[in-house]
C-alpha atoms as a PDB file:
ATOM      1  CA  UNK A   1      31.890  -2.950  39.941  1.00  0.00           C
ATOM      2  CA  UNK A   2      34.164  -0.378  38.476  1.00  0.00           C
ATOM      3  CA  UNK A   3      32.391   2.332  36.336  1.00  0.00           C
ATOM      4  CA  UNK A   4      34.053   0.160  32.991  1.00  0.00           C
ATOM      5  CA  UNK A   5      31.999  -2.197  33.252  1.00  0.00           C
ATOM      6  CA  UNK A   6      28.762  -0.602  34.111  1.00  0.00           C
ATOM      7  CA  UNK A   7      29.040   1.332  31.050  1.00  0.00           C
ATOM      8  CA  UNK A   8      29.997  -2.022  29.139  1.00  0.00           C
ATOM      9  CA  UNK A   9      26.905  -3.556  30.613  1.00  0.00           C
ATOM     10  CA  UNK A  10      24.559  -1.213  29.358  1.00  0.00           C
ATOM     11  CA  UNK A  11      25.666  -1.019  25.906  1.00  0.00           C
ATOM     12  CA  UNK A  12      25.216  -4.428  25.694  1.00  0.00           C
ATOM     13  CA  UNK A  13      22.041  -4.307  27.049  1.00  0.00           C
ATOM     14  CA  UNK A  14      21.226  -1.746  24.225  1.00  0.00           C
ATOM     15  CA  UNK A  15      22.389  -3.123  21.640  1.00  0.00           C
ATOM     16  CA  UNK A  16      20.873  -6.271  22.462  1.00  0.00           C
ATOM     17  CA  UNK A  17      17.621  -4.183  22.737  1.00  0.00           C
ATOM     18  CA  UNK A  18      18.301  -3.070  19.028  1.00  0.00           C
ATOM     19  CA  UNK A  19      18.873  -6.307  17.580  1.00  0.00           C
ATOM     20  CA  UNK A  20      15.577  -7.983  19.201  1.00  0.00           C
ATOM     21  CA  UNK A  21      13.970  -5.024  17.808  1.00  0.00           C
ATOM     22  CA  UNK A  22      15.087  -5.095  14.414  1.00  0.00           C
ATOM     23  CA  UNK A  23      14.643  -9.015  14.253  1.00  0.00           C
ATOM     24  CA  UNK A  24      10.537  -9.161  15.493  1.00  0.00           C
ATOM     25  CA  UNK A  25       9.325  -6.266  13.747  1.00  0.00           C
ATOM     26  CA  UNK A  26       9.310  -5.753   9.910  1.00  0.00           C
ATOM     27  CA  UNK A  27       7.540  -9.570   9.414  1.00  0.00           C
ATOM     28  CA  UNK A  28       5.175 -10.339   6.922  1.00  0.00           C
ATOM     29  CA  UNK A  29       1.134  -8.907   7.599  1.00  0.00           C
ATOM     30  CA  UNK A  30      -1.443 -11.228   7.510  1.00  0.00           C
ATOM     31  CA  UNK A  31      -3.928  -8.670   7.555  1.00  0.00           C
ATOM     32  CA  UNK A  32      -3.450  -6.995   3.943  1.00  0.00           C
ATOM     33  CA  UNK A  33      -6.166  -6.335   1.392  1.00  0.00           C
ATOM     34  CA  UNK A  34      -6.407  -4.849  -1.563  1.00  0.00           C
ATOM     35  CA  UNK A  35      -8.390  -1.410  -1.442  1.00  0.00           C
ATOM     36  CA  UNK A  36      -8.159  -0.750  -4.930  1.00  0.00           C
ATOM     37  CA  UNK A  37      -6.070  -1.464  -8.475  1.00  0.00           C
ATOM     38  CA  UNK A  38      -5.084   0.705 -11.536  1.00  0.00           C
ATOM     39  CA  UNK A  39      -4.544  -0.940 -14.887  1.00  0.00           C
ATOM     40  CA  UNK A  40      -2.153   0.191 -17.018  1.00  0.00           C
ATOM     41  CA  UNK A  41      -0.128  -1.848 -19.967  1.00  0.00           C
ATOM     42  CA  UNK A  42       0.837  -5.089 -17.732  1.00  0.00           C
ATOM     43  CA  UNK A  43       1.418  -2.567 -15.216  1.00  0.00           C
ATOM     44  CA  UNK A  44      -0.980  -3.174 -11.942  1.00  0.00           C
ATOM     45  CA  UNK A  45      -0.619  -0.045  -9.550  1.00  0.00           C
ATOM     46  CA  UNK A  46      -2.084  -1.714  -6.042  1.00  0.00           C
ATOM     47  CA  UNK A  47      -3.546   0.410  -2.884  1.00  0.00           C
ATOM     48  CA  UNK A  48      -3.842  -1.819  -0.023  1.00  0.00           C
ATOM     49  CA  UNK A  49      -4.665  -1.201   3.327  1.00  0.00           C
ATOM     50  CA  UNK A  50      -4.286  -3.178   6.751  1.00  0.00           C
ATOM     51  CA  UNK A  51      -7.431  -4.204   8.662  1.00  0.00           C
ATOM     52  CA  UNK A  52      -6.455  -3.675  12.155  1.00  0.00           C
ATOM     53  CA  UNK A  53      -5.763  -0.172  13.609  1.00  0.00           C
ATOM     54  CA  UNK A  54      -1.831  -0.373  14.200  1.00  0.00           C
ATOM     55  CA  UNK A  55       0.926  -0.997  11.672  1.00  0.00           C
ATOM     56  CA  UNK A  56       1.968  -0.181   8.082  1.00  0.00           C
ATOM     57  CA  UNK A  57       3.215  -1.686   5.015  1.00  0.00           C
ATOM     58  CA  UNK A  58       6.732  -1.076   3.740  1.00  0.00           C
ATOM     59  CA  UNK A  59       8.020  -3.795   0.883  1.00  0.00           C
ATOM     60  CA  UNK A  60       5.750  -6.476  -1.040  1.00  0.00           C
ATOM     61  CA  UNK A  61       7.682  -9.417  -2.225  1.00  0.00           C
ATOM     62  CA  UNK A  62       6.083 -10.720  -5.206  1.00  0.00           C
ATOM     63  CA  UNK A  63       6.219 -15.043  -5.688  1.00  0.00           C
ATOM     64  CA  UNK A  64       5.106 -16.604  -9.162  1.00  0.00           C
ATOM     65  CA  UNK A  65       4.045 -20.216  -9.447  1.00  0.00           C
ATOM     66  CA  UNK A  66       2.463 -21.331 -12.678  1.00  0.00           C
ATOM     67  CA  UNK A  67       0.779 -18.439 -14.260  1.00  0.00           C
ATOM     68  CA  UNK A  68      -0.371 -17.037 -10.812  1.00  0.00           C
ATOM     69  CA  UNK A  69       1.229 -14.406  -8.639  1.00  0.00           C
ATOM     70  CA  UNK A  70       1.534 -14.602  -4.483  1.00  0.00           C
ATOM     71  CA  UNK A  71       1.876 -11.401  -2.784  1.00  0.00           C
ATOM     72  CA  UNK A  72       3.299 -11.161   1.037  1.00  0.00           C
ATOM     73  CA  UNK A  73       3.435  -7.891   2.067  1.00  0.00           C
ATOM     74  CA  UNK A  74       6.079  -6.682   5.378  1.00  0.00           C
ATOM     75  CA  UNK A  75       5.147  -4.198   7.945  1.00  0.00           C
ATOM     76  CA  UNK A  76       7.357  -1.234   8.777  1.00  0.00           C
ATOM     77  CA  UNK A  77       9.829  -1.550  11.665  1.00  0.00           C
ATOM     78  CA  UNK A  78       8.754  -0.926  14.745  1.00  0.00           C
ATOM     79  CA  UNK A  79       5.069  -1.065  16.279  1.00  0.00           C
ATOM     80  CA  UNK A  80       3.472   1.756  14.985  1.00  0.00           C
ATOM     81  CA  UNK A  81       6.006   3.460  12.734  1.00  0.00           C
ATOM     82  CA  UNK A  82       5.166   5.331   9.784  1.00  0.00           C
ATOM     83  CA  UNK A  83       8.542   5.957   8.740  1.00  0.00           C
ATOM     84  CA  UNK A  84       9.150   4.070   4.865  1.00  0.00           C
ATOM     85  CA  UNK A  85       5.284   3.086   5.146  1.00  0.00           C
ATOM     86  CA  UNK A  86       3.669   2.445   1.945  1.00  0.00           C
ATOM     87  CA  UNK A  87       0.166   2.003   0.278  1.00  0.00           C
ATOM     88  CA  UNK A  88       0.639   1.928  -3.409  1.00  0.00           C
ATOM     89  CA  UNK A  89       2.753  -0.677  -5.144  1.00  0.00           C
ATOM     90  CA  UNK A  90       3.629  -1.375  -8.679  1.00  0.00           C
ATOM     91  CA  UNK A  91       3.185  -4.309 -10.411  1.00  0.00           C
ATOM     92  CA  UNK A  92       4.913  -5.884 -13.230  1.00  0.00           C
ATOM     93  CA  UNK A  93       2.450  -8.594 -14.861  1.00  0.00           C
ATOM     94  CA  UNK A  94       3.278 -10.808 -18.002  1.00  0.00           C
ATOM     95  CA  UNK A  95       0.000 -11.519 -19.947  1.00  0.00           C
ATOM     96  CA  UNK A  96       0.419 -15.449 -18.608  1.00  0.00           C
ATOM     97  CA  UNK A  97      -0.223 -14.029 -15.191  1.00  0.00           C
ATOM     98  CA  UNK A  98      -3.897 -15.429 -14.893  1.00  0.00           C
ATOM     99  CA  UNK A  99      -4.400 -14.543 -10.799  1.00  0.00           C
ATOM    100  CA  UNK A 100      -3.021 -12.521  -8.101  1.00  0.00           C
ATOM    101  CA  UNK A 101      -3.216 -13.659  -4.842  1.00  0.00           C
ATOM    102  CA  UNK A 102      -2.580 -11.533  -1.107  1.00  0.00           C
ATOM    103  CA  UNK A 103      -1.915 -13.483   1.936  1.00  0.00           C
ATOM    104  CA  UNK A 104      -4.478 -12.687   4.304  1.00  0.00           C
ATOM    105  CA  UNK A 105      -4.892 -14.687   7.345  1.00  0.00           C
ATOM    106  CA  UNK A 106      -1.389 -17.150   7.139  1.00  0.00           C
ATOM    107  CA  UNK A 107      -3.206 -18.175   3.546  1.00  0.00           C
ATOM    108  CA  UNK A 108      -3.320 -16.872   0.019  1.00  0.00           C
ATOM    109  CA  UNK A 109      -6.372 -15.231  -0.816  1.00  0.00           C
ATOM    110  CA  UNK A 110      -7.636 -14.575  -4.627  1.00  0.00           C
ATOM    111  CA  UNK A 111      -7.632 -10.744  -5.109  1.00  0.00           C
ATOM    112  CA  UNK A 112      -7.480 -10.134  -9.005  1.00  0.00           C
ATOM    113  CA  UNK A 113      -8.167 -12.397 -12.265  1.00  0.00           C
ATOM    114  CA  UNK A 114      -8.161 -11.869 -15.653  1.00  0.00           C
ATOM    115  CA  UNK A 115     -11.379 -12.301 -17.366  1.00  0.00           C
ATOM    116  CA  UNK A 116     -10.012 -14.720 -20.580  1.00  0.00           C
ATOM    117  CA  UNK A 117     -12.821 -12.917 -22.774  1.00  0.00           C
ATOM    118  CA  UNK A 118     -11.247  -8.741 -22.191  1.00  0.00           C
ATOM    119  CA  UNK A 119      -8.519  -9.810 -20.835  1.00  0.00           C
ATOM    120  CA  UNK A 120      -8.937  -7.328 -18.037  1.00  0.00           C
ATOM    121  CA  UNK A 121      -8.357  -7.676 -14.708  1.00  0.00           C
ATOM    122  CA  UNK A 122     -11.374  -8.189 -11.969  1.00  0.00           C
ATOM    123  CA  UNK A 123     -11.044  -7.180  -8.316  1.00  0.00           C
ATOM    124  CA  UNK A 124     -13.036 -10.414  -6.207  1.00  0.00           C
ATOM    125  CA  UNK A 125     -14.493  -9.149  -3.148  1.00  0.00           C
ATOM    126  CA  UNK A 126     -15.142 -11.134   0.613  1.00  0.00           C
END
């Protein structure tokens, strides 16, 4: 092998690494929930934390079906990197947004409602 193409060979082999490691890591969390909520207008600022001890947050994606919202949250890239990590989000919600739900566990857990009387929001608890 001529030193061309052992230098060829391990680029490759790096940038495959890269790739592989850009494609499994920043996926959706399963293990999101929602620490604690600030009201404001139809503004909802969320804190949310992950349950187990490695990973952070970086994006929520925000889905609306009816008059209910479904939030997926994505962890940072990499295992355990805190670079872009996030814990506080901002959320936009209509007044015929009636429920906000996290995806815990591969389903959609109720987090928030709006109480039809004040017309508050109420944090449900596990």
């Amino acid at each position: 092998m001529t030193k061309k193409n052992i230098i060829l060979g391990i680029i490759i082999f790096i940038l495959t690494c890269i790739i592989c490691y850009i494609i499994y890591s920043g996926s959706a969390r399963n293990d999101v929930v929602l620490s604690s909520f600030k009201e404001e207008n139809n503004n909802i600022t969320l804190r949310v934390n992950v349950t187990s001890s490695m990973g952070y947050i970086r994006k929520m994606k925000v889905k609306e079906k009816g008059s209910n919202y479904y939030l997926t949250f994505y962890s940072t890239f990499g295992v355990n990197n805190k670079i872009g990590a996030k814990d506080t989000f901002l959320l936009n919600v209509p007044n015929y947004i009636n429920e906000i739900y996290i995806n815990q566990n591969g389903k959609y857990e109720l987090v928030l409602i709006k109480d039809v009387v004040s017309n508050e929001w109420i944090q449900i608890y596990d």
